[in-house]
Protein backbone atom coordinates (compact mmCIF):
# COMPACT_ATOMS: atom_id res chain seq x y z
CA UNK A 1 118.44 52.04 137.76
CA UNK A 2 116.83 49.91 135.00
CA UNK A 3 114.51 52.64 133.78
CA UNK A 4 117.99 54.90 133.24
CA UNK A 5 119.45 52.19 131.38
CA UNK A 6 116.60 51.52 129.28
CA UNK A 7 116.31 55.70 128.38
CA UNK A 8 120.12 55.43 128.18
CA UNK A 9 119.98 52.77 125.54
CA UNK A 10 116.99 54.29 123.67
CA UNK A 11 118.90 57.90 123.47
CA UNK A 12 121.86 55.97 121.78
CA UNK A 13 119.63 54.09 119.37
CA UNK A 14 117.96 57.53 118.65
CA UNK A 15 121.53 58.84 117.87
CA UNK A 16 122.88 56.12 115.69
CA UNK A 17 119.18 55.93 114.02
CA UNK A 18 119.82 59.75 112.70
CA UNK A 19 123.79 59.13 112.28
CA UNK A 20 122.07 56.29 109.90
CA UNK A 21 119.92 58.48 107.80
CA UNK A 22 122.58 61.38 107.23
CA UNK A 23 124.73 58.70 106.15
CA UNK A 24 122.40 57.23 103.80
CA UNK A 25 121.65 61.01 102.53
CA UNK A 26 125.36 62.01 101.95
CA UNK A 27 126.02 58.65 100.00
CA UNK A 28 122.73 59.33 97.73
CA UNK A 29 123.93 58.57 94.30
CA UNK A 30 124.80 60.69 91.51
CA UNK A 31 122.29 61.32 88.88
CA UNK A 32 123.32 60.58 85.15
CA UNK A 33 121.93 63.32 83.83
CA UNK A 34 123.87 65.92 86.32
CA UNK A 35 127.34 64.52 85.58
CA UNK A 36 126.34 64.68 81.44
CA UNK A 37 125.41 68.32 82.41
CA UNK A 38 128.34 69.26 83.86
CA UNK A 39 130.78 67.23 81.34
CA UNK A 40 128.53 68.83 78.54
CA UNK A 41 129.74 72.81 80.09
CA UNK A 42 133.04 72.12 79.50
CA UNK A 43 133.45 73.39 76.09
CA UNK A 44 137.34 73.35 76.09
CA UNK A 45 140.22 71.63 77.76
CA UNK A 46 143.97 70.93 77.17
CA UNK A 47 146.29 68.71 79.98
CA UNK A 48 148.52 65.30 80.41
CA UNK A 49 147.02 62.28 79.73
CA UNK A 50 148.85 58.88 80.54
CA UNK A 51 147.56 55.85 77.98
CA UNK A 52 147.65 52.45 79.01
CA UNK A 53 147.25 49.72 76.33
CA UNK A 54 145.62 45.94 76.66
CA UNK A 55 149.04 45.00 76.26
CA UNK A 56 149.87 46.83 79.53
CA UNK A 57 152.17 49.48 77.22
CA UNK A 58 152.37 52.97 78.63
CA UNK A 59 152.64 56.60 76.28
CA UNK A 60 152.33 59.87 77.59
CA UNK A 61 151.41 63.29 76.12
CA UNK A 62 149.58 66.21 75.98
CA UNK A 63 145.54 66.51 74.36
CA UNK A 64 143.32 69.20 73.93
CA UNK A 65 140.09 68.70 73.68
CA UNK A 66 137.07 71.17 71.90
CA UNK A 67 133.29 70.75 71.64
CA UNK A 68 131.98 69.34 69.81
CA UNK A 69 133.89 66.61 67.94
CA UNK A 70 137.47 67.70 68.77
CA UNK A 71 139.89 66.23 70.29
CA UNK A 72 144.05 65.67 69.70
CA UNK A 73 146.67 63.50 71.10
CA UNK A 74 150.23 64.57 70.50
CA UNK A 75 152.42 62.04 71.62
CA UNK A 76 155.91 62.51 73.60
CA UNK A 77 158.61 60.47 72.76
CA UNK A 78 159.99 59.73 69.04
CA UNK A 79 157.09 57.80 68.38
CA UNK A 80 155.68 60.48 65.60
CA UNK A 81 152.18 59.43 66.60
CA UNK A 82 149.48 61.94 67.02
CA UNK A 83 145.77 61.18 67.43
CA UNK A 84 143.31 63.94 66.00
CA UNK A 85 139.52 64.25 65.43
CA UNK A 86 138.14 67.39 63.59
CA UNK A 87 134.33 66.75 64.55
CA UNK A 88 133.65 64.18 61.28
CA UNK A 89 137.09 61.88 61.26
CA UNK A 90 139.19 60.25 63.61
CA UNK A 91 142.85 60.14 61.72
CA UNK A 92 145.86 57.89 63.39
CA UNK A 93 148.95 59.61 62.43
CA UNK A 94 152.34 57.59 62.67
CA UNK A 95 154.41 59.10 60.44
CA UNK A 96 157.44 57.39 61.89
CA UNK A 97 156.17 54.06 60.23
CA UNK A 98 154.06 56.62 57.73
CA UNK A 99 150.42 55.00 58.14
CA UNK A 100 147.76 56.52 58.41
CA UNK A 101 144.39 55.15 59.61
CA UNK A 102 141.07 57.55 59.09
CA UNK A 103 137.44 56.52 60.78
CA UNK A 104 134.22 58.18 61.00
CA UNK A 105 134.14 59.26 64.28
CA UNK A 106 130.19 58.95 64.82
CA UNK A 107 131.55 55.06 64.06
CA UNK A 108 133.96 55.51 67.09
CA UNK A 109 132.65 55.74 71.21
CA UNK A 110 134.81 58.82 71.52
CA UNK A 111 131.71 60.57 70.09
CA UNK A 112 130.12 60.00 73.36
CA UNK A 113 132.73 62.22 75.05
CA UNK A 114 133.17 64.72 72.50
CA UNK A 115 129.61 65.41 71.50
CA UNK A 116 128.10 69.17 72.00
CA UNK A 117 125.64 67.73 74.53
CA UNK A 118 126.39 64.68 76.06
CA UNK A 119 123.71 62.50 76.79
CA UNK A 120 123.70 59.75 79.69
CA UNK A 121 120.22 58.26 79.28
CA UNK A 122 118.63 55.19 77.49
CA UNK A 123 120.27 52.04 76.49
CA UNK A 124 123.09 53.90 75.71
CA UNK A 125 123.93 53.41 79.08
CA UNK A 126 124.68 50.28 80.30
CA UNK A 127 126.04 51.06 84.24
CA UNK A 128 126.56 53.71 86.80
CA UNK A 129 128.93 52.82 89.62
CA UNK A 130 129.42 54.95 92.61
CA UNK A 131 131.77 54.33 95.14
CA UNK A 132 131.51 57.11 97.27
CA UNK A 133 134.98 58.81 95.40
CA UNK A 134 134.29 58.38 92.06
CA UNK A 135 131.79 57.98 89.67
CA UNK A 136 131.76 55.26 86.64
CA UNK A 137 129.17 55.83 84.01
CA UNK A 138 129.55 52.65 81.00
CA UNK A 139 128.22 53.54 77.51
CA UNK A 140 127.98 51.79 74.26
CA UNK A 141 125.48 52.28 71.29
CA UNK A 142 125.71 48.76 69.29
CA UNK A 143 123.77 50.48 66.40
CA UNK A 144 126.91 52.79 65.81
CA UNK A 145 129.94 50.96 66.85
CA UNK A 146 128.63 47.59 67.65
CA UNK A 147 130.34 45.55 70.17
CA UNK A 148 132.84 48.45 71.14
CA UNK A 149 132.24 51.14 74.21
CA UNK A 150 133.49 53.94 76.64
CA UNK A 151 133.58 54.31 80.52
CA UNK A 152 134.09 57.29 82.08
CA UNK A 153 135.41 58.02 85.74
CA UNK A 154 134.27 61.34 87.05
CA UNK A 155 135.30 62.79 90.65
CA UNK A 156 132.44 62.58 92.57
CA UNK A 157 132.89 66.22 94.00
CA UNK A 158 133.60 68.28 91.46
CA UNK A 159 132.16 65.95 88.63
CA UNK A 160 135.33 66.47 86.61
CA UNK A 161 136.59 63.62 84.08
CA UNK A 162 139.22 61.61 85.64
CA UNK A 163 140.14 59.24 82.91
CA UNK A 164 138.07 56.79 80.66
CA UNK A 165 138.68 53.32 79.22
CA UNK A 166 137.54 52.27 75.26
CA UNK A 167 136.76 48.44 74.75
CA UNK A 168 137.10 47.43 71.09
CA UNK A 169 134.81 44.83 69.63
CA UNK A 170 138.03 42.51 70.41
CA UNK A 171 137.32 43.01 74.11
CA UNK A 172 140.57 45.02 74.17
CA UNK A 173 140.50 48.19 76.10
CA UNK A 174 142.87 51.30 76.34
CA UNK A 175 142.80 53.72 79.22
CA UNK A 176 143.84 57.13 79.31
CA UNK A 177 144.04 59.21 82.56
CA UNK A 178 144.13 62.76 82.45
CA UNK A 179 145.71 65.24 84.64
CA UNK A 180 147.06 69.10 85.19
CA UNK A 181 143.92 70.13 83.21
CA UNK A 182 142.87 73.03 82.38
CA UNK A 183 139.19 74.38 81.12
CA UNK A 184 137.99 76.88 78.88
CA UNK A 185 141.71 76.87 76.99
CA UNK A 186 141.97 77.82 73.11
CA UNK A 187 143.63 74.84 70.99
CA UNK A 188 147.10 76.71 69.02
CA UNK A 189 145.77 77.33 65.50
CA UNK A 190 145.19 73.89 63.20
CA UNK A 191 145.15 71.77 66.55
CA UNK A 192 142.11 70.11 65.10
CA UNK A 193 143.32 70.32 61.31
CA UNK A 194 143.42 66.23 59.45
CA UNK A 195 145.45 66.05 56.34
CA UNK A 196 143.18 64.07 54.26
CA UNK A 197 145.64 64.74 51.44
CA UNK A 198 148.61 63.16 53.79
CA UNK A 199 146.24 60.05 54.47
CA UNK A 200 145.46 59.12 50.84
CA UNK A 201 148.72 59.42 49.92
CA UNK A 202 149.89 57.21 52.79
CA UNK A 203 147.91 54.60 52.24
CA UNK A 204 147.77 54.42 48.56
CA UNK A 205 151.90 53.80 49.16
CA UNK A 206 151.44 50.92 51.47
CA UNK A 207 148.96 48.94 49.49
């Protein structure tokens, strides 16, 4: 009777012992470099996005998105904001209060989403978090935008982009989620286009 017991117990230890390691191999983590691989094949996208500001504020629109370097935020609403990077400038359009802010966009961490091959390695990374659903990969490169930086959630089954979050040198950081997405879309024709024109003439009026 004891020596079934004892080769009763072992047989379950056996058991939970493998159950253990197929665990432990299904929960491996994600390597960096395969989610930047994946993120980096998607060449095109358009969808929904819902932004949340540090001041809890909520917009909603539409964005397309095109490698490398553009990317466009149309507002809904009467807002008259729109958002637009042409692959050298970031331009903030609000022509209902007709400003118009213009950045260098290698100065901005959107450049880590939008560049032609993105690159998860280095310092420039500063965490990967995987919870078993989703994947969080932190970035920031203090030589280009110092204190500022972008996280990224990816789906940890299909590797898709989820949302992302951008911290300003103020330590305060808008998300936008992203959703009904679609890949491989063409942008309408001058999606990407900034007025530069429209911007100096903005801002030479309100100073």
């Amino acid at each position: 009777m004891a020596y079934r017991i004892k080769k009763l117990l072992g047989f379950l230890c056996a058991v939970i012992g493998v159950a253990a390691v197929n665990a432990g191999a299904s929960a491996a983590p994600v390597e960096a470099k395969t989610i930047a691989d994946h993120l980096s094949s998607v060449k095109s996208m358009s969808g929904d996005f819902v932004q949340s500001g540090p001041k809890a504020e909520r917009k909603h629109g539409r964005f397309f998105l095109q490698r490398p370097g553009k990317i466009r935020f149309n507002y809904a609403g009467q807002s008259g904001v729109s958002v637009i990077a042409d692959g050298k400038s970031l331009v903030v359009y609000n022509r209902k209060l007709k400003t118009s802010r213009l950045y260098a966009l290698s100065k901005t961490p959107l450049k880590l989403l939008l560049d032609n091959k993105v690159d998860f390695s280095g310092s420039r990374v500063k965490s990967i978090r995987d919870d078993g659903a989703q994947v969080t990969v932190k970035l920031a490169d203090r030589s280009a935008f110092g204190n500022s930086n972008i996280s990224m959630v990816f789906d940890r089954k299909s590797l898709d982009l989820r949302r992302w979050s951008l911290t300003d040198e103020k330590g305060l950081t808008t998300t936008v989620i992203i959703s009904n997405v679609r890949q491989g879309v063409r942008a309408p024709e001058g999606t990407f286009v900034i007025d530069y024109a429209a911007n100096r003439e903005f801002n030479t009026t309100t100073k």
